[in-house]
Structure formats: C-alpha cells, structure tokens
N, C-alpha and C. Protein backbone atom coordinates (compact mmCIF):
# COMPACT_ATOMS: atom_id res chain seq x y z
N UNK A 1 -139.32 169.38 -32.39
CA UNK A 1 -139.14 169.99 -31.08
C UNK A 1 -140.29 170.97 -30.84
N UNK A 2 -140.89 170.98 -30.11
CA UNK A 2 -142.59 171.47 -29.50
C UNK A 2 -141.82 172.91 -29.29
N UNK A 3 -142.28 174.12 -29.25
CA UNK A 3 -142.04 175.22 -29.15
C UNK A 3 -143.40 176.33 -29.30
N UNK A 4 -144.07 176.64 -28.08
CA UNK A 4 -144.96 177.73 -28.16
C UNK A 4 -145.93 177.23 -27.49
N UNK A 5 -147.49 177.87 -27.35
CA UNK A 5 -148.54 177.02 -26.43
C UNK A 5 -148.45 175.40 -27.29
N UNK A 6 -149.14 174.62 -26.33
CA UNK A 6 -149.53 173.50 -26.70
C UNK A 6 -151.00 173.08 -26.26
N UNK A 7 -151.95 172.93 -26.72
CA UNK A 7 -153.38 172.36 -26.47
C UNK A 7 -153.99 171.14 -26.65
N UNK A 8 -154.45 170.63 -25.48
CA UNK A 8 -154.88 169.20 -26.23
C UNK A 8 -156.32 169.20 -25.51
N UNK A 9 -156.93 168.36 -26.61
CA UNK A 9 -158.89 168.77 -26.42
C UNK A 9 -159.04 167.27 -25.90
N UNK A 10 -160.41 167.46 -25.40
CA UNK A 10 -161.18 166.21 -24.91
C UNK A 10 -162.32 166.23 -26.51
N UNK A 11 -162.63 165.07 -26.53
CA UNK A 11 -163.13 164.25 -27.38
C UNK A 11 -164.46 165.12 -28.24
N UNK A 12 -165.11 165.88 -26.98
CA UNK A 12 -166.48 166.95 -27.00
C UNK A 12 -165.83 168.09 -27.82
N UNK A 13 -164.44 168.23 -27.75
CA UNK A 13 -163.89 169.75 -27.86
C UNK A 13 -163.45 170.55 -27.37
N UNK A 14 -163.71 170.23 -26.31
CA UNK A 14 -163.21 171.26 -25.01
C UNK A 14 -162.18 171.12 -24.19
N UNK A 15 -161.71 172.19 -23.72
CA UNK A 15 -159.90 172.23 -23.60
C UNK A 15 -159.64 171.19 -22.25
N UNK A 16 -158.86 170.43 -22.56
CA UNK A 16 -158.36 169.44 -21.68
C UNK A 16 -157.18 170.42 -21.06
N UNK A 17 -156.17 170.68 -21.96
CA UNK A 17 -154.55 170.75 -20.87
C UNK A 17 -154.30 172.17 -21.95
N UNK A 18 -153.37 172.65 -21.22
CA UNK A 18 -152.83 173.71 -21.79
C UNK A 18 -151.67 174.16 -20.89
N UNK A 19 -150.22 174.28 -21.68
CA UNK A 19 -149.09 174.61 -21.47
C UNK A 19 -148.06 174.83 -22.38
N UNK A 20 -146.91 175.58 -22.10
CA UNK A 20 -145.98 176.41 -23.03
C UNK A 20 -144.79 175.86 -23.23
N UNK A 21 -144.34 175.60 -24.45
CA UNK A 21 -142.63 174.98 -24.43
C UNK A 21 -142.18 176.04 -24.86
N UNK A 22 -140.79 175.95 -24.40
CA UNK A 22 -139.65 176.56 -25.34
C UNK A 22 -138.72 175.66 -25.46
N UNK A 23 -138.52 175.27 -26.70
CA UNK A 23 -136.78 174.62 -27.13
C UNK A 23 -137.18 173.01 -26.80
N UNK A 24 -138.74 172.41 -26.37
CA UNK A 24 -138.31 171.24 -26.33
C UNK A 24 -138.92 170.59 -24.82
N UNK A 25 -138.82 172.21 -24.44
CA UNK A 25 -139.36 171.39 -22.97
C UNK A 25 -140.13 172.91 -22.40
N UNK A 26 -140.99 171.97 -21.32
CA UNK A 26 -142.66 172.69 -20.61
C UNK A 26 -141.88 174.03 -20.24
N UNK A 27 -141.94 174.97 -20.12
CA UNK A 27 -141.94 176.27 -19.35
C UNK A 27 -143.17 177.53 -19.54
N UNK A 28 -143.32 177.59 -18.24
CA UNK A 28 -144.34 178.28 -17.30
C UNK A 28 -145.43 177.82 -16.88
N UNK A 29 -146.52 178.48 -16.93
CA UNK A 29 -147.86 177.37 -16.34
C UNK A 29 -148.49 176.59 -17.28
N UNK A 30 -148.55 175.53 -16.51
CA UNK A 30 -149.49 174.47 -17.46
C UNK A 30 -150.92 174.10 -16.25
N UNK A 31 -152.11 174.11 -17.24
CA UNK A 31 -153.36 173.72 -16.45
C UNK A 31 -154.23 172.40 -17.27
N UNK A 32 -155.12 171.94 -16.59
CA UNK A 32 -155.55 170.91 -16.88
C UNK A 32 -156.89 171.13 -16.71
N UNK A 33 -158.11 171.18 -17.05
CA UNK A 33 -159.44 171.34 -16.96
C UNK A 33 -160.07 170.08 -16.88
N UNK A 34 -161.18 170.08 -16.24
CA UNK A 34 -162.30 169.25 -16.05
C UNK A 34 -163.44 169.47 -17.27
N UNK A 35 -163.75 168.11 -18.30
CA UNK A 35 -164.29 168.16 -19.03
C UNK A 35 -165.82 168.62 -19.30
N UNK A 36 -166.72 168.36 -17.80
CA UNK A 36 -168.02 168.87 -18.62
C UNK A 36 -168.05 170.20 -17.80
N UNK A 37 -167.25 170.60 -16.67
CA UNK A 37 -167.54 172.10 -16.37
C UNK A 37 -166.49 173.07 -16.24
N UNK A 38 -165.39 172.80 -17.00
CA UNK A 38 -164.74 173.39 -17.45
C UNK A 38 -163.74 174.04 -16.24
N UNK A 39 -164.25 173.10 -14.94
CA UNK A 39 -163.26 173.93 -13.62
C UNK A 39 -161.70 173.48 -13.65
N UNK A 40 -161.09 174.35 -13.51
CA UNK A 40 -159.37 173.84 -13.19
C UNK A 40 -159.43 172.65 -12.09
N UNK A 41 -158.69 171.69 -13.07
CA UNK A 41 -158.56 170.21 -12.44
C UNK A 41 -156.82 170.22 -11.38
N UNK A 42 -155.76 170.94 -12.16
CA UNK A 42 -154.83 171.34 -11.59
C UNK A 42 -153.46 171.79 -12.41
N UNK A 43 -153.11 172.60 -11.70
CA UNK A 43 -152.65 174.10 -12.05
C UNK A 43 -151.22 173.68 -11.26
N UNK A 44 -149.68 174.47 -12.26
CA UNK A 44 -148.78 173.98 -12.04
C UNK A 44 -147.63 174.50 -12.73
N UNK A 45 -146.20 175.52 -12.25
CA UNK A 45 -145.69 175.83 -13.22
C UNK A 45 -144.53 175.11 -13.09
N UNK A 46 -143.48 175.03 -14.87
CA UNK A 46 -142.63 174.55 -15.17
C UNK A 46 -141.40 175.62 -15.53
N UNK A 47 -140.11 175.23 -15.24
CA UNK A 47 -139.32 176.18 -15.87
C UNK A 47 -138.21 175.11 -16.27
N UNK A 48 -137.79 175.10 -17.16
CA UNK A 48 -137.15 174.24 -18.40
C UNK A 48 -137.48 173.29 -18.44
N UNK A 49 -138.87 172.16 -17.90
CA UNK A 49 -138.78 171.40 -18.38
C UNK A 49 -139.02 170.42 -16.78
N UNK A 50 -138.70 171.29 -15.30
CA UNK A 50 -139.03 170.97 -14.37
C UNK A 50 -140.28 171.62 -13.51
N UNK A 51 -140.84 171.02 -13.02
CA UNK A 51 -141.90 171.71 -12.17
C UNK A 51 -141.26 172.67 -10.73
N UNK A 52 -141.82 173.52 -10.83
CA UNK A 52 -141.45 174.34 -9.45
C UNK A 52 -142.07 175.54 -9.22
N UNK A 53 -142.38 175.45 -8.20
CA UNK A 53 -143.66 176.09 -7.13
C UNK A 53 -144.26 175.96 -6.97
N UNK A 54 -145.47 176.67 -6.91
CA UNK A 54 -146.71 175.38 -5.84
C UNK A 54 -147.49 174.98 -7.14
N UNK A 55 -148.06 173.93 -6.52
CA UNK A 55 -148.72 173.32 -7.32
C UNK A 55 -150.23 172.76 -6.72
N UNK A 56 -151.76 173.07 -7.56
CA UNK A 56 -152.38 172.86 -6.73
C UNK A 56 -153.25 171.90 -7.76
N UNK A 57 -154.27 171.05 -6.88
CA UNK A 57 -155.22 170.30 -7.80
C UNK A 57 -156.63 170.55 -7.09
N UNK A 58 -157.54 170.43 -7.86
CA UNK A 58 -159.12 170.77 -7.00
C UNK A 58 -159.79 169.59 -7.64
N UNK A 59 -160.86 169.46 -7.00
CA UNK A 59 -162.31 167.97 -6.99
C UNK A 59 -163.21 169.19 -8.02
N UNK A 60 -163.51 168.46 -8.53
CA UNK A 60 -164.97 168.61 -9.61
C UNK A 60 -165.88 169.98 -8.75
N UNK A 61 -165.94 169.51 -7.93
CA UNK A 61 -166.35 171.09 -7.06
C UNK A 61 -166.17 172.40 -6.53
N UNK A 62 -164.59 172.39 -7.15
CA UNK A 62 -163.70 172.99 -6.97
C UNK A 62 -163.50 172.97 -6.06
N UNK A 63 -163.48 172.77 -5.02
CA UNK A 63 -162.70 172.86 -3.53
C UNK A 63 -161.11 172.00 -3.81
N UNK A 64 -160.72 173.01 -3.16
CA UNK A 64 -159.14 172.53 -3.35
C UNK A 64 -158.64 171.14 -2.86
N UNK A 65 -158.24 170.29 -3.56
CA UNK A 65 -158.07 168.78 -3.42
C UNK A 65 -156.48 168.90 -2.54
N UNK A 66 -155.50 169.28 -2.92
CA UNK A 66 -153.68 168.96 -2.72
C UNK A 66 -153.53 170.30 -3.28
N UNK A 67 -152.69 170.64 -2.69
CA UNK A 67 -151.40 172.06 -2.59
C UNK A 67 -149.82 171.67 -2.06
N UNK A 68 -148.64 171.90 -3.02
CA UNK A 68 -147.77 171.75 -2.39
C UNK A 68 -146.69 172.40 -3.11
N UNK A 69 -145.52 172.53 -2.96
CA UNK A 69 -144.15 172.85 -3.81
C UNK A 69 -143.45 172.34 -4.08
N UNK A 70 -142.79 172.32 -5.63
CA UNK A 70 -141.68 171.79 -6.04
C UNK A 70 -140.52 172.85 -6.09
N UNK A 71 -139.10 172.22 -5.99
CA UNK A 71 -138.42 172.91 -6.27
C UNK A 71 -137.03 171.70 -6.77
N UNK A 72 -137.09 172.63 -8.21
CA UNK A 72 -136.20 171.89 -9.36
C UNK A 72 -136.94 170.56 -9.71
N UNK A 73 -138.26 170.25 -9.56
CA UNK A 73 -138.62 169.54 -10.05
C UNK A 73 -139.09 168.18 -8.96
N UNK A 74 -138.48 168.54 -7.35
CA UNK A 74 -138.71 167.40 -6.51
C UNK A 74 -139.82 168.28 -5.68
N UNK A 75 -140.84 167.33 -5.04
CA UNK A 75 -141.61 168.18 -3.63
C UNK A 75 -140.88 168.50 -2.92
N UNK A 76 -140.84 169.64 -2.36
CA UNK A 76 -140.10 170.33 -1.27
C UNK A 76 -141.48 170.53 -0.08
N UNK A 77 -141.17 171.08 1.10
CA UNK A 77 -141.83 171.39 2.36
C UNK A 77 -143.22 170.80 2.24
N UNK A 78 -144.77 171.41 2.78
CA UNK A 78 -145.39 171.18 3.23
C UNK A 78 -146.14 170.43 2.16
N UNK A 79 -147.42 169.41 2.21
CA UNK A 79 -148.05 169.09 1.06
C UNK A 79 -149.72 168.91 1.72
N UNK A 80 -150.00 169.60 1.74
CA UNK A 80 -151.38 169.63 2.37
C UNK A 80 -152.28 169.00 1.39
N UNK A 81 -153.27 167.58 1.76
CA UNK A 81 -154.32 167.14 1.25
C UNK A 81 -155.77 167.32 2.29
N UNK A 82 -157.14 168.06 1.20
CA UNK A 82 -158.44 168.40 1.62
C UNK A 82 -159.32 167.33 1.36
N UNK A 83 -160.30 167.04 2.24
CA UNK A 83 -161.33 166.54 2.22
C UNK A 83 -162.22 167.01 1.24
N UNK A 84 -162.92 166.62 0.35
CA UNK A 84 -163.86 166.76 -1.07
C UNK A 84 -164.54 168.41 -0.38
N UNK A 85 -165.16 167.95 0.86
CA UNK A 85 -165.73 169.37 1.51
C UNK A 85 -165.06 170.68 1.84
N UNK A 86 -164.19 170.36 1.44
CA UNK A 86 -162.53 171.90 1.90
C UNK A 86 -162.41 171.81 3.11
N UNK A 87 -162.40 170.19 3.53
CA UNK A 87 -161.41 170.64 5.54
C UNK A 87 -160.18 170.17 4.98
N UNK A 88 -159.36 170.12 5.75
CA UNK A 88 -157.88 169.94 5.69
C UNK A 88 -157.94 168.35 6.05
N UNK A 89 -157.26 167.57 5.40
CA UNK A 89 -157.72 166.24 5.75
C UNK A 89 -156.10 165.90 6.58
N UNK A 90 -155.06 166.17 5.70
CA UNK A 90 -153.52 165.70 6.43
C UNK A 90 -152.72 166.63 5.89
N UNK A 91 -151.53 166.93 6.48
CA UNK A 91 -150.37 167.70 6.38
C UNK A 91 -148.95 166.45 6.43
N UNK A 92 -148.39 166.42 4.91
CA UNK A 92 -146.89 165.41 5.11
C UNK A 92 -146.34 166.73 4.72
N UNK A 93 -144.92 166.26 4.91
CA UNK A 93 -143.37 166.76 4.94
C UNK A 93 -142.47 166.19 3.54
N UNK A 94 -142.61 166.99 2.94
CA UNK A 94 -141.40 166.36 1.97
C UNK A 94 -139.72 166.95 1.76
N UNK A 95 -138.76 166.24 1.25
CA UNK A 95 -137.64 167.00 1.31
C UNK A 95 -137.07 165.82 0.00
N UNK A 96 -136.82 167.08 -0.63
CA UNK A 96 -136.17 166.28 -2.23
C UNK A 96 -136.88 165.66 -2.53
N UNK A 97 -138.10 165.57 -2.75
CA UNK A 97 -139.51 164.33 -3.05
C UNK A 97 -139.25 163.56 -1.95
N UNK A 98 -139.23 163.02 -1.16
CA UNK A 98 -139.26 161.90 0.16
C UNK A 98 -140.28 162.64 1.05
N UNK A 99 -140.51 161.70 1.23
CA UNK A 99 -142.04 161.82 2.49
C UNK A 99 -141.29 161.64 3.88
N UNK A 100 -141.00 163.03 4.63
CA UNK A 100 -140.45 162.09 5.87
C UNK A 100 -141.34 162.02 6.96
N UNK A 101 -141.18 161.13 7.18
CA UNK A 101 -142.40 160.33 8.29
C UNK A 101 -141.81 161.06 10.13
C-alpha cells in the first residue's frame, strides 16, 4: 500500500510526476512535468483518491492549454480550452462529468 510522496523519473532523470498517498490512495497535489524544460505539463489535486478542484494543463510553452473543476472526482461547471497562443479557444459545460451541449 503506497503511502507518502511518490516520484517517477523520465528516462534522462528528470522528474516526470510527483504526488502524495495516504493509506493507498492519491491525496493532495499531484504534478506532471515536461521532460526537456522542466515546465508544469499539468497540475491537479486529489483527496482520497478522487480528483477535486481545478485542474489545469499547459503546452510546452507554458501557456495554459485546459482549466476546469472536479468535484468528487467528476468535472463539474466551466472547462475552458486555449489556443497554443493563450486565446481562449472554447468554453463547455459540464455537470457530473457530462458535457451538456
């Protein structure tokens, strides 16, 4: 049963993912890095084991790729996806993970 940070490397050495268990399962933030420049690929917290609150991912350039929220583990409200350049490309709706159209 996994209990405490957890780290896992890319091949070079350098930190791929990083996140915290207790008892078995993910709780608090877990991040994910981009291998040759080391920028946050996407960032995300857990509490027992579910994801919840926002959650964001960025492009190699860091400009923010997707932003959105979980709650108990499903997407909840807004989920905004950016264009590689940081415009706002679309805005969906989620409720309990469902996309409502």
């Amino acid at each position: 049963e996994l209990h405490g940070e957890y780290l896992f490397w890319y091949d070079d050495g350098s930190l791929l993912l990083k996140c915290r268990y207790e008892y078995g399962k993910i709780h608090g933030l877990c991040y994910k890095l981009y291998e040759e420049n080391g920028q946050l690929m996407s960032l995300t917290k857990f509490i027992n084991g579910k994801s919840s609150g926002i959650y964001n991912s960025w492009y190699r350039n860091g400009h923010l790729y997707s932003k959105y929220w979980y709650t108990n583990g499903n997407i909840n409200g807004k989920y905004y996806t950016y264009y590689e350049n940081g415009q706002l490309f679309k805005i969906d709706n989620y409720v309990n993970g469902k996309k409502i159209e």
